[in-house]
PDB file of N, CA and C in Angstrom:
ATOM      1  N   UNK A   1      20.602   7.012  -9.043  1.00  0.00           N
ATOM      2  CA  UNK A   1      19.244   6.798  -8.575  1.00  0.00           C
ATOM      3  C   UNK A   1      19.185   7.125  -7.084  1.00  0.00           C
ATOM      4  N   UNK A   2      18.295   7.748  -6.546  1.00  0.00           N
ATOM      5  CA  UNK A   2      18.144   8.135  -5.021  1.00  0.00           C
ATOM      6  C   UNK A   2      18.006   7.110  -4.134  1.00  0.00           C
ATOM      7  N   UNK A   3      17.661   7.310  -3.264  1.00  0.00           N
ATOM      8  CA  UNK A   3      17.656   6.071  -2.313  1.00  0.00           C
ATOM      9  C   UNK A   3      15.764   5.743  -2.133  1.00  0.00           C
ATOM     10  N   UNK A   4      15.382   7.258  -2.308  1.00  0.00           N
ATOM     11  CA  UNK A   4      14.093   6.988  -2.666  1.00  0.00           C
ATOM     12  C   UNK A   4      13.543   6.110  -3.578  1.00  0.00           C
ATOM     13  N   UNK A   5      13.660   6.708  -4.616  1.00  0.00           N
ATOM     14  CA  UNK A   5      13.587   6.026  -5.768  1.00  0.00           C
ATOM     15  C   UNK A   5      13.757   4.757  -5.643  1.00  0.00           C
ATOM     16  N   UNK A   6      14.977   4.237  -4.735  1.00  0.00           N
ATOM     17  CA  UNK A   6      15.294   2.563  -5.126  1.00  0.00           C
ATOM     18  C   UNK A   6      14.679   1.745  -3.844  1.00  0.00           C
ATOM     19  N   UNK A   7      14.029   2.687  -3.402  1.00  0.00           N
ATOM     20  CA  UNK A   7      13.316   2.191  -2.092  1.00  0.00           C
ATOM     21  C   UNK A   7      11.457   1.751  -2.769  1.00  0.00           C
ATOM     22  N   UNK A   8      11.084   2.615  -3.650  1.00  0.00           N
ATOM     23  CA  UNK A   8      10.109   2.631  -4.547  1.00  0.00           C
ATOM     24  C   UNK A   8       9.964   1.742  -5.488  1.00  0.00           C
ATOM     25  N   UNK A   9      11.033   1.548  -5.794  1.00  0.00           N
ATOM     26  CA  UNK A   9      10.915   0.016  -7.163  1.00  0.00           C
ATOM     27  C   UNK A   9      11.465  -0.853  -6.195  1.00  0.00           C
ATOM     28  N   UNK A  10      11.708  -1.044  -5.044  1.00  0.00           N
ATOM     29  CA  UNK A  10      11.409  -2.103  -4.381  1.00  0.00           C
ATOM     30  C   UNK A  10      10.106  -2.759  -3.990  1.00  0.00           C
ATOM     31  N   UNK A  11       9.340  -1.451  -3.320  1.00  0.00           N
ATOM     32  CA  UNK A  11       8.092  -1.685  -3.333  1.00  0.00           C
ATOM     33  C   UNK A  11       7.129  -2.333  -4.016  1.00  0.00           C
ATOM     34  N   UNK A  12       7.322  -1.707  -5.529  1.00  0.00           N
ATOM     35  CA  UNK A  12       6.708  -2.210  -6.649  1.00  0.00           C
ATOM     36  C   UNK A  12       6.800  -3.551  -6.330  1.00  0.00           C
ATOM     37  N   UNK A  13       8.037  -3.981  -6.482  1.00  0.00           N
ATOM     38  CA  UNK A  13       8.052  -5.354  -6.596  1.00  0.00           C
ATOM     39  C   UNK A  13       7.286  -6.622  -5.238  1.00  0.00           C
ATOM     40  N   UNK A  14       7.868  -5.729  -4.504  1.00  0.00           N
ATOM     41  CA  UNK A  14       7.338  -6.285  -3.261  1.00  0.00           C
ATOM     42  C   UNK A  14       5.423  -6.118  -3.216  1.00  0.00           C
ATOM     43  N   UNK A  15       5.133  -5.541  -3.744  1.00  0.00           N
ATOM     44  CA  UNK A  15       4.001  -5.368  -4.055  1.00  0.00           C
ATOM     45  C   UNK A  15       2.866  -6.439  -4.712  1.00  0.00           C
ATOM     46  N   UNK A  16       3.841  -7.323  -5.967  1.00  0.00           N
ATOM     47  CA  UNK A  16       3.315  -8.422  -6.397  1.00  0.00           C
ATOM     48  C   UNK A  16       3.389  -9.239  -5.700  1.00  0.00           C
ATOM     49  N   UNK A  17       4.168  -9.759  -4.885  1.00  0.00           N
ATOM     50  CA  UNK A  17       3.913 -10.704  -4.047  1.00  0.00           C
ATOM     51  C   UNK A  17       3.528 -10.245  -2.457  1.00  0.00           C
ATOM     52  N   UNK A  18       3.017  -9.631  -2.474  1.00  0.00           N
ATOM     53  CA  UNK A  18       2.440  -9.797  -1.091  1.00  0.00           C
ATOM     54  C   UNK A  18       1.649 -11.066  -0.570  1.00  0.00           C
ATOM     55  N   UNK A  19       1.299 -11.510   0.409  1.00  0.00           N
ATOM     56  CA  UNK A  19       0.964 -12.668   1.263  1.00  0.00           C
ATOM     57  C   UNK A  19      -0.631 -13.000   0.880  1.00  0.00           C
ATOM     58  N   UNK A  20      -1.207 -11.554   0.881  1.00  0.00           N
ATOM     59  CA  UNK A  20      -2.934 -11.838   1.041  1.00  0.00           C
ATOM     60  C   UNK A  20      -3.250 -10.592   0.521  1.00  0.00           C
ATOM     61  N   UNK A  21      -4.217 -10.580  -0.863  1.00  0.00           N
ATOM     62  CA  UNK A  21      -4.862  -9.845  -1.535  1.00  0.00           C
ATOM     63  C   UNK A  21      -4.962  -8.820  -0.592  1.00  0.00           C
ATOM     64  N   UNK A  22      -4.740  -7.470  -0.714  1.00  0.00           N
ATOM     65  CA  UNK A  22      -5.510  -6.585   0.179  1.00  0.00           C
ATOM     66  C   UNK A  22      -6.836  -6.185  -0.254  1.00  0.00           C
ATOM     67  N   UNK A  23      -7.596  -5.259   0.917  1.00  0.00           N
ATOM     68  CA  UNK A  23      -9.056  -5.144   0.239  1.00  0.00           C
ATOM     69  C   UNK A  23      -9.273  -4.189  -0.767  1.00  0.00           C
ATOM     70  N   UNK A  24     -10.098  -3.455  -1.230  1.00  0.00           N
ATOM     71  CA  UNK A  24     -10.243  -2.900  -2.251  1.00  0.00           C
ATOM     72  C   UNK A  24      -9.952  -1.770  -1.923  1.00  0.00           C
ATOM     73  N   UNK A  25     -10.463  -0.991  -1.066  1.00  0.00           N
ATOM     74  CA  UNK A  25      -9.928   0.467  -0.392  1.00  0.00           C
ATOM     75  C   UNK A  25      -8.383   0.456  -0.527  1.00  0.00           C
ATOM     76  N   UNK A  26      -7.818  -0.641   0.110  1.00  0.00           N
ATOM     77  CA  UNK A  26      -6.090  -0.152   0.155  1.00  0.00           C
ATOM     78  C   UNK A  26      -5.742  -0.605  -1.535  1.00  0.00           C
ATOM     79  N   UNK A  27      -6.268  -1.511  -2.068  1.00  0.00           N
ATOM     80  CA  UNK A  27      -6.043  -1.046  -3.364  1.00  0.00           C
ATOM     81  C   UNK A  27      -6.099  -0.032  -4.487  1.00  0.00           C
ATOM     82  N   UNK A  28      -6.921   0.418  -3.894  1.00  0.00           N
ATOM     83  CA  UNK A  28      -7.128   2.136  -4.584  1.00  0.00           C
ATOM     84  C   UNK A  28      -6.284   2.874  -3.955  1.00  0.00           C
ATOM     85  N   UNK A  29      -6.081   2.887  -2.811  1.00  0.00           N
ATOM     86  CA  UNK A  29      -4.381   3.133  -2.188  1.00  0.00           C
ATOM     87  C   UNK A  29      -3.196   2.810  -2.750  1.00  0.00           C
ATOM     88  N   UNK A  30      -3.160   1.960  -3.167  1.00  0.00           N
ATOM     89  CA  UNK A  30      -1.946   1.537  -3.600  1.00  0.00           C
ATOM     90  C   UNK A  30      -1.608   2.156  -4.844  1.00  0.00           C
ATOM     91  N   UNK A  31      -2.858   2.184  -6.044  1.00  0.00           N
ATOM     92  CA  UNK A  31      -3.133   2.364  -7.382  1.00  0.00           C
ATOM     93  C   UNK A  31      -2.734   3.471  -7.070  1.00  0.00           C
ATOM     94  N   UNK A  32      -3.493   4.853  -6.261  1.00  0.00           N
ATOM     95  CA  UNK A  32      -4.174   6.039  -6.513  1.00  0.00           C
ATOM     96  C   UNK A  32      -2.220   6.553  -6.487  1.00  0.00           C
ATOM     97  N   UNK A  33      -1.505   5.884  -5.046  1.00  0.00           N
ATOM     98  CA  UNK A  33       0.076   6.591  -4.817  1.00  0.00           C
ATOM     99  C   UNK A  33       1.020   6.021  -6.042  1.00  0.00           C
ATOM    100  N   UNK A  34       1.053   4.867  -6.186  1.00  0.00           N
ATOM    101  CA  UNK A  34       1.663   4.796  -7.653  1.00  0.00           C
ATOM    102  C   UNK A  34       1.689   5.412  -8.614  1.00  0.00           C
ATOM    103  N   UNK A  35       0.085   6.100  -8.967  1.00  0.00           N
ATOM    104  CA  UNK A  35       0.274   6.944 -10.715  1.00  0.00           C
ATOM    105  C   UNK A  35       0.402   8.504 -10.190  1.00  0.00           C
ATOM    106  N   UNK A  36       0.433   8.627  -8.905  1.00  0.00           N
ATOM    107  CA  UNK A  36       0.478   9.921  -8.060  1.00  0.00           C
ATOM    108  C   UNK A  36       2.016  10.039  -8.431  1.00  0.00           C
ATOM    109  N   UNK A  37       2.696   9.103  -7.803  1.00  0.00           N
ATOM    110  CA  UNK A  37       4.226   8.882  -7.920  1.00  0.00           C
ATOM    111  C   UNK A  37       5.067   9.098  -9.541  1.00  0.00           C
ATOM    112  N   UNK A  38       4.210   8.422 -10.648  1.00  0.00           N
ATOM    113  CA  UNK A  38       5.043   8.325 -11.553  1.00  0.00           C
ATOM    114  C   UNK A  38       4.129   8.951 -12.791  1.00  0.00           C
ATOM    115  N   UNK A  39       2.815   9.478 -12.739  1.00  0.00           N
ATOM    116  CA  UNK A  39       2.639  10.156 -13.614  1.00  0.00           C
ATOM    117  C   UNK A  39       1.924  11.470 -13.077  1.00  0.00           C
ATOM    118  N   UNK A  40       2.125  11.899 -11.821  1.00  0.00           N
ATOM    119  CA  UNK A  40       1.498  13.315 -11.358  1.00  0.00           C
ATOM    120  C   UNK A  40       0.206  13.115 -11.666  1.00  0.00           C
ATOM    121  N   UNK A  41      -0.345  14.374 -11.351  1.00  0.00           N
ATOM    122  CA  UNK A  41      -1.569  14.749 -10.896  1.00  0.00           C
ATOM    123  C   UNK A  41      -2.477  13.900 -11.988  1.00  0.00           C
ATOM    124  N   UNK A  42      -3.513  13.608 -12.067  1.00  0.00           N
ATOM    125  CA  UNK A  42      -4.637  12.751 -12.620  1.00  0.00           C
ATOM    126  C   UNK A  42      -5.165  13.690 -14.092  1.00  0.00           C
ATOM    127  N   UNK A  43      -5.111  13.272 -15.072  1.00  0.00           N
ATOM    128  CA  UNK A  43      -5.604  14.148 -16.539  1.00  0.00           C
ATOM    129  C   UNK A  43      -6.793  13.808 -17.136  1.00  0.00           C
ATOM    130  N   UNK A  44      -7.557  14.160 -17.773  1.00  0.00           N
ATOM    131  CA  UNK A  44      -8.414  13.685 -18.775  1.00  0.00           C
ATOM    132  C   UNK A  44      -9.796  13.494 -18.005  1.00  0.00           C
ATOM    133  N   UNK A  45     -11.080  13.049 -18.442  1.00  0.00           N
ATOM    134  CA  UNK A  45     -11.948  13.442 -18.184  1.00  0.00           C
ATOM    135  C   UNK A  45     -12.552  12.284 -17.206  1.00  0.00           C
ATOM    136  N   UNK A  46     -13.188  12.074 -16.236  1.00  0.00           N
ATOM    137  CA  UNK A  46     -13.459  11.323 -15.477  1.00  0.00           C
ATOM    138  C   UNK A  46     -14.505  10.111 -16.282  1.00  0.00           C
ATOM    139  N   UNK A  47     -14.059   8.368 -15.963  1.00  0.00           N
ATOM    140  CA  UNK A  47     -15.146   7.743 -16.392  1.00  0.00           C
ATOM    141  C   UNK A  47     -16.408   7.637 -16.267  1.00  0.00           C
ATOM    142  N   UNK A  48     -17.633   7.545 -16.862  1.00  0.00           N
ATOM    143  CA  UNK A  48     -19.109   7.472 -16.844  1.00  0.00           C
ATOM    144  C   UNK A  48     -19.540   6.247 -15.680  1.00  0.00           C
ATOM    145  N   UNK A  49     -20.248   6.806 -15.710  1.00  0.00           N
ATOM    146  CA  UNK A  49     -21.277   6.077 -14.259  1.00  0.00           C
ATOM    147  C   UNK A  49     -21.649   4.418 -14.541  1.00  0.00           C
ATOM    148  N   UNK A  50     -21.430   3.850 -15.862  1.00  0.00           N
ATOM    149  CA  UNK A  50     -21.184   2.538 -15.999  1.00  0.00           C
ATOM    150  C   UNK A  50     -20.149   1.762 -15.698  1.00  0.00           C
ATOM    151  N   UNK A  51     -18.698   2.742 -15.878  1.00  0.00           N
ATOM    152  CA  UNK A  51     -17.699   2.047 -15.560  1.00  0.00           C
ATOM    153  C   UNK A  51     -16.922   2.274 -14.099  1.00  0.00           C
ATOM    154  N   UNK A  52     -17.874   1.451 -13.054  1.00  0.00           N
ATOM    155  CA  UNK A  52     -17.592   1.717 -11.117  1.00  0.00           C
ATOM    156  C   UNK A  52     -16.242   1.718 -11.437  1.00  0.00           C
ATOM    157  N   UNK A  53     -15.315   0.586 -11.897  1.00  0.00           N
ATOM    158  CA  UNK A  53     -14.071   0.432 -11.502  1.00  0.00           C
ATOM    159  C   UNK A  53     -13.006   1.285 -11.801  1.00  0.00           C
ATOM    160  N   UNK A  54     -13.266   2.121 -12.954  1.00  0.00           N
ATOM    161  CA  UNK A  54     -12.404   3.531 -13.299  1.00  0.00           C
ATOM    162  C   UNK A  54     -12.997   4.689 -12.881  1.00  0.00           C
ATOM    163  N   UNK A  55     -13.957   4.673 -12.712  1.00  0.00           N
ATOM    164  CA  UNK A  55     -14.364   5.667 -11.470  1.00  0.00           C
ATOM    165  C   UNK A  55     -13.643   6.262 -10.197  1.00  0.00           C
ATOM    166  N   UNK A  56     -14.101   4.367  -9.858  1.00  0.00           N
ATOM    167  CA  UNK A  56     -13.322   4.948  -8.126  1.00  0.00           C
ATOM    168  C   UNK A  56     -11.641   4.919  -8.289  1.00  0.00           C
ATOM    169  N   UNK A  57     -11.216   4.383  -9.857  1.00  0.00           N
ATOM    170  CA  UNK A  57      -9.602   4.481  -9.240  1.00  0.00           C
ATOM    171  C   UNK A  57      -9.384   6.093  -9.703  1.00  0.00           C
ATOM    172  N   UNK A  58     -10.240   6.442 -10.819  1.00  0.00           N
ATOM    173  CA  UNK A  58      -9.996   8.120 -11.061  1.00  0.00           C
ATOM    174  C   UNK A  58     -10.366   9.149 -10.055  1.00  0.00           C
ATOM    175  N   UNK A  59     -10.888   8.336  -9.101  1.00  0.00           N
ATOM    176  CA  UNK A  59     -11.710   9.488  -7.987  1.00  0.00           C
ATOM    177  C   UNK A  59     -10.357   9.447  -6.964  1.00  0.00           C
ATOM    178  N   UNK A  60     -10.054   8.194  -6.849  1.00  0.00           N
ATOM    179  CA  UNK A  60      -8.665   7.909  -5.897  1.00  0.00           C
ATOM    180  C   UNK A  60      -7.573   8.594  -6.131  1.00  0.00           C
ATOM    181  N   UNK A  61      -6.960   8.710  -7.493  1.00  0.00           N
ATOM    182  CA  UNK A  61      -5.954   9.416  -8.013  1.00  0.00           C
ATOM    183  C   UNK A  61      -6.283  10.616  -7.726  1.00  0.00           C
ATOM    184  N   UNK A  62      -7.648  11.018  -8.038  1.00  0.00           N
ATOM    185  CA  UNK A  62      -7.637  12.423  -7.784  1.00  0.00           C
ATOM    186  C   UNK A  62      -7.442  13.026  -6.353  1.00  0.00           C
ATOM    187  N   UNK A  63      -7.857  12.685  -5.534  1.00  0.00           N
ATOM    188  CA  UNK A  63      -7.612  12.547  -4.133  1.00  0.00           C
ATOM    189  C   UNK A  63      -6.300  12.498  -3.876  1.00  0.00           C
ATOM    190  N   UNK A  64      -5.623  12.936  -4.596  1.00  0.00           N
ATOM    191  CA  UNK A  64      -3.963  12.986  -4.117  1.00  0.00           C
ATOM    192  C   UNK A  64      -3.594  14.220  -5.018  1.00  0.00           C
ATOM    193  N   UNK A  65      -4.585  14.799  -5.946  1.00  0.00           N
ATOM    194  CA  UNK A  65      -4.369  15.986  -6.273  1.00  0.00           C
ATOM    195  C   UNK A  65      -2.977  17.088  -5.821  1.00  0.00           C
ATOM    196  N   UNK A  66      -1.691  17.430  -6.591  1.00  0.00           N
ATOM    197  CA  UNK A  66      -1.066  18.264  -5.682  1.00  0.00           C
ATOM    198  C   UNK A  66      -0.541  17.601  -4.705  1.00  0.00           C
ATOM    199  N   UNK A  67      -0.262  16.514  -4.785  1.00  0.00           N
ATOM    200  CA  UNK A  67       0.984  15.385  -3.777  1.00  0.00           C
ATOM    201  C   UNK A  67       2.191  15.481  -4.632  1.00  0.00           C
ATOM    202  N   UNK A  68       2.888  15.909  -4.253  1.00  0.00           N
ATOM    203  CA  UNK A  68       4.032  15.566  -4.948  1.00  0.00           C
ATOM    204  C   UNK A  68       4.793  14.061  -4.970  1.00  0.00           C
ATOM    205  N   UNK A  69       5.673  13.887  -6.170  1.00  0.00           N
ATOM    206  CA  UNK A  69       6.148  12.731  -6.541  1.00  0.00           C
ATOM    207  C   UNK A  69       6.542  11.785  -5.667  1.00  0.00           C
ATOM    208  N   UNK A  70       7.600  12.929  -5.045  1.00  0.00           N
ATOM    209  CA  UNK A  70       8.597  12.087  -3.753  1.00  0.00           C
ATOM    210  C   UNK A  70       7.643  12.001  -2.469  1.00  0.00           C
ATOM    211  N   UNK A  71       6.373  12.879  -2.225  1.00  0.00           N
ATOM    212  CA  UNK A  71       5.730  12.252  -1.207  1.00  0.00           C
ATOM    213  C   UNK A  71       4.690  11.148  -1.348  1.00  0.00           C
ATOM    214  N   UNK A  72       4.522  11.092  -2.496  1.00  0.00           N
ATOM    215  CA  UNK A  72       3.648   9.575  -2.913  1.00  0.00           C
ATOM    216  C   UNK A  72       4.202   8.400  -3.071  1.00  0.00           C
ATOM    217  N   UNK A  73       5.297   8.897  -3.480  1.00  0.00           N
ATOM    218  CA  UNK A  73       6.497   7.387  -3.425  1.00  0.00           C
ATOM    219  C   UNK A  73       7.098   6.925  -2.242  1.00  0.00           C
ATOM    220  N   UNK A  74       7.363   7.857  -0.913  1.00  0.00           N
ATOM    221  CA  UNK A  74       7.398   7.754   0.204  1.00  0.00           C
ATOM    222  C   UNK A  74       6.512   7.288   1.057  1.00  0.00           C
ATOM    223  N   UNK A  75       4.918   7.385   0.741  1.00  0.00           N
ATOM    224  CA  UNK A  75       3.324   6.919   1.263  1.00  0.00           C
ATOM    225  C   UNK A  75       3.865   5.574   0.684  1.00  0.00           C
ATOM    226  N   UNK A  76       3.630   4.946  -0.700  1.00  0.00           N
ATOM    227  CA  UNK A  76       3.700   3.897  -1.210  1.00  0.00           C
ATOM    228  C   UNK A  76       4.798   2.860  -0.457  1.00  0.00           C
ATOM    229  N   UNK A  77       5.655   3.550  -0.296  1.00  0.00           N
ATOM    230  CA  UNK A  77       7.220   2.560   0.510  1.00  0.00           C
ATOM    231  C   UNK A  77       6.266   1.870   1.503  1.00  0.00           C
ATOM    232  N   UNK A  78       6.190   3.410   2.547  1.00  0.00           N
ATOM    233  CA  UNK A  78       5.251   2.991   3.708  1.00  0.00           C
ATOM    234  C   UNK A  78       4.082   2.275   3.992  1.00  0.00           C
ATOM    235  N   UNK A  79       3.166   2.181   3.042  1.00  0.00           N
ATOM    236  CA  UNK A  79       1.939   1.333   3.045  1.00  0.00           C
ATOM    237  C   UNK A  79       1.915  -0.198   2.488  1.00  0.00           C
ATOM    238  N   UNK A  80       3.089  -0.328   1.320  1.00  0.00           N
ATOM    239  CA  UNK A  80       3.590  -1.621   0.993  1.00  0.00           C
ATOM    240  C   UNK A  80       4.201  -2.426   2.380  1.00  0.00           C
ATOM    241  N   UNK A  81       5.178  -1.342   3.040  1.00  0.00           N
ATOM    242  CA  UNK A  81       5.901  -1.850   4.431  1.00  0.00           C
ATOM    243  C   UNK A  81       4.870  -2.488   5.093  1.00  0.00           C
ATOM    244  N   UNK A  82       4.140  -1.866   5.248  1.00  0.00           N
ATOM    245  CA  UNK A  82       2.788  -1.970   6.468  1.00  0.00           C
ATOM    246  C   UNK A  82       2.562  -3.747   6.140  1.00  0.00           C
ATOM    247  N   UNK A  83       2.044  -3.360   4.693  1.00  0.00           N
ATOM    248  CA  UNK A  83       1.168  -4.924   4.621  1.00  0.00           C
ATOM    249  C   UNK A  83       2.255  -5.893   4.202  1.00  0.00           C
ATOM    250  N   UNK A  84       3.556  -5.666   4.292  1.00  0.00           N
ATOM    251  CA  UNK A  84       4.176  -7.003   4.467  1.00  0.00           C
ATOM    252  C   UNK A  84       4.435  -7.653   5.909  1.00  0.00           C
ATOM    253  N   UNK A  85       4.193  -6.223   6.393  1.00  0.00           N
ATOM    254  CA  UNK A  85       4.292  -6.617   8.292  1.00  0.00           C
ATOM    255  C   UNK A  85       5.809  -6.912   8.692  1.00  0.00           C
TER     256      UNK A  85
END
């Protein structure tokens, strides 16, 4: 396993317990570099205008369009880092 990689499922974890809910923006941050990280680019057809909350996380994912794996998992290290302070 890389060092990346084990730097990344640290995160994860560190992720559930963080201190204080973050707001919703860095949660779509968080979401959008995670499935960026482990399932590439965003597939399938965007949700309907009833459902806000898969919307904005499909609009988020998409917004990383063409990020590669190891640089979304590297964002994610870094932005988990951030908010543990």
């Amino acid at each position: 396993m890389s060092d990346l990689q084990a730097a990344f499922d640290a995160a994860v974890a560190a992720s559930k317990t963080l201190s204080e809910r973050p707001d919703n923006q860095t949660l779509l941050r968080i979401y959008s570099l995670f499935k960026q990280a482990t399932e590439g680019d965003v597939a399938g057809r965007r949700p309907g205008f009833t459902d806000l909350v898969g919307r904005a996380k499909y609009d988020a994912w998409a917004g990383l369009q063409g990020t590669s794996a190891e640089a979304a998992m590297q964002a994610y290290v870094d932005l988990i880092g951030a908010l543990r302070g």
